[in-house]
PDB file of N, CA and C in Angstrom:
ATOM      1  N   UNK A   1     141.459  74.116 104.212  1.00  0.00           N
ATOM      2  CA  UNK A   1     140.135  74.676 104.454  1.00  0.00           C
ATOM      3  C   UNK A   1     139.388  73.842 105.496  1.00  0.00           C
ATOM      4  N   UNK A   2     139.881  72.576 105.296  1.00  0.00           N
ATOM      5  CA  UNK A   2     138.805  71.665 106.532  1.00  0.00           C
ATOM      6  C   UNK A   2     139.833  72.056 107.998  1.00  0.00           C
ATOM      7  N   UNK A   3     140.627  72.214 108.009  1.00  0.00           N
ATOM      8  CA  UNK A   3     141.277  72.536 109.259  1.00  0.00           C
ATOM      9  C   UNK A   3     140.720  73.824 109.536  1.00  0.00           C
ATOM     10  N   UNK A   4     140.862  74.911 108.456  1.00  0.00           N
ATOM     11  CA  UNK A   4     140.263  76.081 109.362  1.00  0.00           C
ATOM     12  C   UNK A   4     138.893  76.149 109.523  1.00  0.00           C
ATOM     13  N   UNK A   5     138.232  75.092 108.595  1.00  0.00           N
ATOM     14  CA  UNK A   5     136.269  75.373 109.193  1.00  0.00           C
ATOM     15  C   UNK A   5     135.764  74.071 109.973  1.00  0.00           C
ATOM     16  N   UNK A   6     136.643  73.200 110.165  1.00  0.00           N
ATOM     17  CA  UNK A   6     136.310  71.806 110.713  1.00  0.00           C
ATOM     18  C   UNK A   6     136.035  72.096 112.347  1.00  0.00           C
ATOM     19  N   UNK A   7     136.311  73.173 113.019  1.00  0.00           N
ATOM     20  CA  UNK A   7     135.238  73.472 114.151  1.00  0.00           C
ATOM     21  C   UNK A   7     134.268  74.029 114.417  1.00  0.00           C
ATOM     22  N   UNK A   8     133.945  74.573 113.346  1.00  0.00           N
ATOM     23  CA  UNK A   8     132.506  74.934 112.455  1.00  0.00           C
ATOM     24  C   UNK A   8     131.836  73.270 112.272  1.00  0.00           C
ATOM     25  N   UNK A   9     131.995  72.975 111.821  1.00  0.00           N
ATOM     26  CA  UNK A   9     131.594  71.591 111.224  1.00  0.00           C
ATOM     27  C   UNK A   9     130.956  70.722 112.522  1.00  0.00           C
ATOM     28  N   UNK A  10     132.089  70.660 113.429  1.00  0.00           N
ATOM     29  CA  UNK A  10     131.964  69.716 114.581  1.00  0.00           C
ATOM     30  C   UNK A  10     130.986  70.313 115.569  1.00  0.00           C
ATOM     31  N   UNK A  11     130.827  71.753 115.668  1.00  0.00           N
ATOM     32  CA  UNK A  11     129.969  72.357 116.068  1.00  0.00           C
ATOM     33  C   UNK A  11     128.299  72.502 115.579  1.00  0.00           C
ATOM     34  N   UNK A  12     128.546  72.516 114.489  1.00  0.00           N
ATOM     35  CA  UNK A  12     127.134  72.701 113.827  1.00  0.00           C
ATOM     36  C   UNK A  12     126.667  71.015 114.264  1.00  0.00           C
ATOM     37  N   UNK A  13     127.076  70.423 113.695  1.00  0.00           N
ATOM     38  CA  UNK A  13     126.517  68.449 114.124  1.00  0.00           C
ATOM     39  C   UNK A  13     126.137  68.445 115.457  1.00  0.00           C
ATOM     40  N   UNK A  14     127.399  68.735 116.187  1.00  0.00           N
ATOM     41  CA  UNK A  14     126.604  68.803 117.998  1.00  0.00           C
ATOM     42  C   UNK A  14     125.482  69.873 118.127  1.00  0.00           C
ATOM     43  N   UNK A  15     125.418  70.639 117.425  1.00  0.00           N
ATOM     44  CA  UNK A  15     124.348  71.525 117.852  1.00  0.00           C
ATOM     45  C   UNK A  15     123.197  70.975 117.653  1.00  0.00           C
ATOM     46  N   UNK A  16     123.266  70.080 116.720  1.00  0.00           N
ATOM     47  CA  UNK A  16     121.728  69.489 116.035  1.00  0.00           C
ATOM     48  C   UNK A  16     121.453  68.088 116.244  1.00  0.00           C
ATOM     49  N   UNK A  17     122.427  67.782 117.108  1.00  0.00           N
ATOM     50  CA  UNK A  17     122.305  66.719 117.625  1.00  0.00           C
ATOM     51  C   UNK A  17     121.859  66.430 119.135  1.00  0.00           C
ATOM     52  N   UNK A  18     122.521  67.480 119.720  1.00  0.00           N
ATOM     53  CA  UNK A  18     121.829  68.499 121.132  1.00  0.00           C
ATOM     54  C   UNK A  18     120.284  68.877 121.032  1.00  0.00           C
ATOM     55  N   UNK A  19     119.692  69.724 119.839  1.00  0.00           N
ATOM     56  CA  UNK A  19     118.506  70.260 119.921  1.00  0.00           C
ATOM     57  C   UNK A  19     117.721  68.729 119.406  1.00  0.00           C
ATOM     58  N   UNK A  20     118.041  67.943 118.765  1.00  0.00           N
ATOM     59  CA  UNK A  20     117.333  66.680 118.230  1.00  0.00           C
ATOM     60  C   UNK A  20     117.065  65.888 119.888  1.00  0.00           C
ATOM     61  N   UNK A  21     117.817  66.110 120.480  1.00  0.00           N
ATOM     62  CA  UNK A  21     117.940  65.398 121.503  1.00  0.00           C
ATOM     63  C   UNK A  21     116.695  65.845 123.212  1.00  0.00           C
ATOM     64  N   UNK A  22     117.087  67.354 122.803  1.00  0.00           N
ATOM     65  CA  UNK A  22     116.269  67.801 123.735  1.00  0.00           C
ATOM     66  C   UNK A  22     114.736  67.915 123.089  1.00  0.00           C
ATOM     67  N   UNK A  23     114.596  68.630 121.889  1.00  0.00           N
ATOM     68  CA  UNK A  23     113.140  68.183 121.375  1.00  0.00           C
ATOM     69  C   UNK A  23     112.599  66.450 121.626  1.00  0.00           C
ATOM     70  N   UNK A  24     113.495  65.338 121.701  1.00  0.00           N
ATOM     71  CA  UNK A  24     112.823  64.524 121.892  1.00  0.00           C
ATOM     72  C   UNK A  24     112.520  64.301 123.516  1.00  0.00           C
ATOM     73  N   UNK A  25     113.603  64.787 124.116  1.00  0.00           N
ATOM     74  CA  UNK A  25     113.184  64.977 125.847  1.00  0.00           C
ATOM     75  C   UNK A  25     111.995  65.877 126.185  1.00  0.00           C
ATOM     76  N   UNK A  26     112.055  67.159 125.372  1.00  0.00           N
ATOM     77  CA  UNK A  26     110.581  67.625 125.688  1.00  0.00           C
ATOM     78  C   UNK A  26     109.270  66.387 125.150  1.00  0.00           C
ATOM     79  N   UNK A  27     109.236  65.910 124.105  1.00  0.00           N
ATOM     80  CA  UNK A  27     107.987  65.068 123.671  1.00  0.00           C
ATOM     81  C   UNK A  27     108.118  64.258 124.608  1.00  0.00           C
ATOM     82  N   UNK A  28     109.112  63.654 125.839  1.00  0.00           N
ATOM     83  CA  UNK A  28     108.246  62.689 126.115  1.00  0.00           C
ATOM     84  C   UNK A  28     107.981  62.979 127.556  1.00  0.00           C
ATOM     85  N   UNK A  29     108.478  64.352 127.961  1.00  0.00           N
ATOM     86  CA  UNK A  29     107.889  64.975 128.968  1.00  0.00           C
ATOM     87  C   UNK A  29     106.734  65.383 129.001  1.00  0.00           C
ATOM     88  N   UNK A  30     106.191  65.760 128.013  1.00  0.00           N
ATOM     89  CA  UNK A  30     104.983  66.493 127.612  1.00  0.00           C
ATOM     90  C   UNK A  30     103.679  65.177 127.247  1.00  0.00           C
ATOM     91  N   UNK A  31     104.195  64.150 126.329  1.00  0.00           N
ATOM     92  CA  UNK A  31     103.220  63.216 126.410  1.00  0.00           C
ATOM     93  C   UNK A  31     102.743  62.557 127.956  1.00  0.00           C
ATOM     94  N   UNK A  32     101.763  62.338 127.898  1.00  0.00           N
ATOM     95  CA  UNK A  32     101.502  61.535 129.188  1.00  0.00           C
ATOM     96  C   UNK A  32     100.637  59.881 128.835  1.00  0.00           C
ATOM     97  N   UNK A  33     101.439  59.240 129.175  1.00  0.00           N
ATOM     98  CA  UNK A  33     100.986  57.765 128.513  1.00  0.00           C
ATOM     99  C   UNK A  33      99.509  56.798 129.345  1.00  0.00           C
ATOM    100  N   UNK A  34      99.430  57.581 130.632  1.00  0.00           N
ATOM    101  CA  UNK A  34      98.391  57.492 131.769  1.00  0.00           C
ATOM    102  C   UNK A  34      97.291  57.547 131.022  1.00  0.00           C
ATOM    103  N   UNK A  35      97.101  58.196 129.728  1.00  0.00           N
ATOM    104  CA  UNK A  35      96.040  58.933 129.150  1.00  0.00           C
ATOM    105  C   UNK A  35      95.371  57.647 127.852  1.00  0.00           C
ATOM    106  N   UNK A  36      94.391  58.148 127.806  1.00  0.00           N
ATOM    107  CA  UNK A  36      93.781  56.597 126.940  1.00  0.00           C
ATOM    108  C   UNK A  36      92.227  57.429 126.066  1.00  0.00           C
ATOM    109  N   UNK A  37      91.929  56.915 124.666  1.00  0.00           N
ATOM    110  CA  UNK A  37      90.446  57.984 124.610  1.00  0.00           C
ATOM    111  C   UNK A  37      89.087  56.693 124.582  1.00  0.00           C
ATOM    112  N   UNK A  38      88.703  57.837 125.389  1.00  0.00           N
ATOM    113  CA  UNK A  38      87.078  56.842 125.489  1.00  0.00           C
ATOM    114  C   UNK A  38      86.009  56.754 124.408  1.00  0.00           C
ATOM    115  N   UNK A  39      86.693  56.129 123.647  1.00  0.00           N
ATOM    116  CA  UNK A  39      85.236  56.305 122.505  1.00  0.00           C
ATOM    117  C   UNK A  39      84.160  55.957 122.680  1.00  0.00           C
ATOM    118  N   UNK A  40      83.653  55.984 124.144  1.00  0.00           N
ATOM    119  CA  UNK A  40      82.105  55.821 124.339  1.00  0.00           C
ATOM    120  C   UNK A  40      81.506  57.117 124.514  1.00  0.00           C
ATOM    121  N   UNK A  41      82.446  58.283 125.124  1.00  0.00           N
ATOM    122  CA  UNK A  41      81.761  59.258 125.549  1.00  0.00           C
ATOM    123  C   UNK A  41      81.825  60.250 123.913  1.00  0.00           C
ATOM    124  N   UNK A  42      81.003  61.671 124.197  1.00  0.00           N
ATOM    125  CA  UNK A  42      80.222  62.406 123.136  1.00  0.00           C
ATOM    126  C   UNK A  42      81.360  62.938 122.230  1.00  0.00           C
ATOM    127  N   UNK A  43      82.829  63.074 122.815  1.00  0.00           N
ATOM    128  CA  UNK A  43      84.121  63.555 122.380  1.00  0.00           C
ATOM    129  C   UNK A  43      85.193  62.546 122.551  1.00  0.00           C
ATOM    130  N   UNK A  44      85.217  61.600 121.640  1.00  0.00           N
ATOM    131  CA  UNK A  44      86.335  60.736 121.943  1.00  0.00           C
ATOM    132  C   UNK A  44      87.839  61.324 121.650  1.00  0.00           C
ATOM    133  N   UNK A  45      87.890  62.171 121.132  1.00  0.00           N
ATOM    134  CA  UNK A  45      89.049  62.686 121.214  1.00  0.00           C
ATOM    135  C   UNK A  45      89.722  63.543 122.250  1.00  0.00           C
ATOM    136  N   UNK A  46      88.920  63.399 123.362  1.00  0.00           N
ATOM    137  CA  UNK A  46      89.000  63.797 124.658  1.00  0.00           C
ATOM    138  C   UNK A  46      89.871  62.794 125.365  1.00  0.00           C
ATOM    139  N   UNK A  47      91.132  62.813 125.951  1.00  0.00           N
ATOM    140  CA  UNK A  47      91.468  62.385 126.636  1.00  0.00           C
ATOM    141  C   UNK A  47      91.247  61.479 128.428  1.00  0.00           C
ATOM    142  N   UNK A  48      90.795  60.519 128.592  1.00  0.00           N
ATOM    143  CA  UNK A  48      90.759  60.710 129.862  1.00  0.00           C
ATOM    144  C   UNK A  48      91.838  59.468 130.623  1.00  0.00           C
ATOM    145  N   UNK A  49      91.768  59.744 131.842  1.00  0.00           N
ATOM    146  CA  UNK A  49      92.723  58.853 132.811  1.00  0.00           C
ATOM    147  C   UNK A  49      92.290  57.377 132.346  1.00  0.00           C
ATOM    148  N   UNK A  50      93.626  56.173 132.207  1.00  0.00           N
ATOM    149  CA  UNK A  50      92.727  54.941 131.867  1.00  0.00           C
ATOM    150  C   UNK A  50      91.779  53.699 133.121  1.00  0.00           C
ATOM    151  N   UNK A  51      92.319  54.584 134.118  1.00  0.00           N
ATOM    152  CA  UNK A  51      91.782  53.867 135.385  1.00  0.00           C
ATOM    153  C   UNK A  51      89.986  54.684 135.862  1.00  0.00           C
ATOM    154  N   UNK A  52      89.791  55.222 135.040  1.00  0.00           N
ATOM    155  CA  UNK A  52      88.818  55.977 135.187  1.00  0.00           C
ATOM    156  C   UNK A  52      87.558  55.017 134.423  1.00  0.00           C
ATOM    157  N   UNK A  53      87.886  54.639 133.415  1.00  0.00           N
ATOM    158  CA  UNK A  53      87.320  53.925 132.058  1.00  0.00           C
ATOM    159  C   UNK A  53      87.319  52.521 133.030  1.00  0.00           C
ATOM    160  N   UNK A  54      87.583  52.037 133.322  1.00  0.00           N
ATOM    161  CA  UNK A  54      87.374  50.626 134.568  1.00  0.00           C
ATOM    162  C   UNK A  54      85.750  50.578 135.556  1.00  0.00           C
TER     163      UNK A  54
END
């Protein structure tokens, strides 16, 4: 039985090891680390540039 479903097996792991992989390539495409929050202004949960805050 592991011979006839063991490329099932090897498949399913790479698959989720592939999508684990690219979900973490999207997060760190998508984060931008440039970004910093100003808790002086009225919305600190507003993002702004950290060279801006200087």
């Amino acid at each position: 039985m592991l011979r006839k479903y063991g490329w099932l097996i090897v498949f399913t792991l790479f698959m989720f090891l592939f999508d684990t992989l690219i979900m973490q390539w999207i997060e760190l495409l998508a984060t931008d680390y440039e970004k910093c929050r100003n808790m002086d202004s009225v919305n600190p949960l507003k993002l702004v540039n950290c060279a801006e805050l200087k």
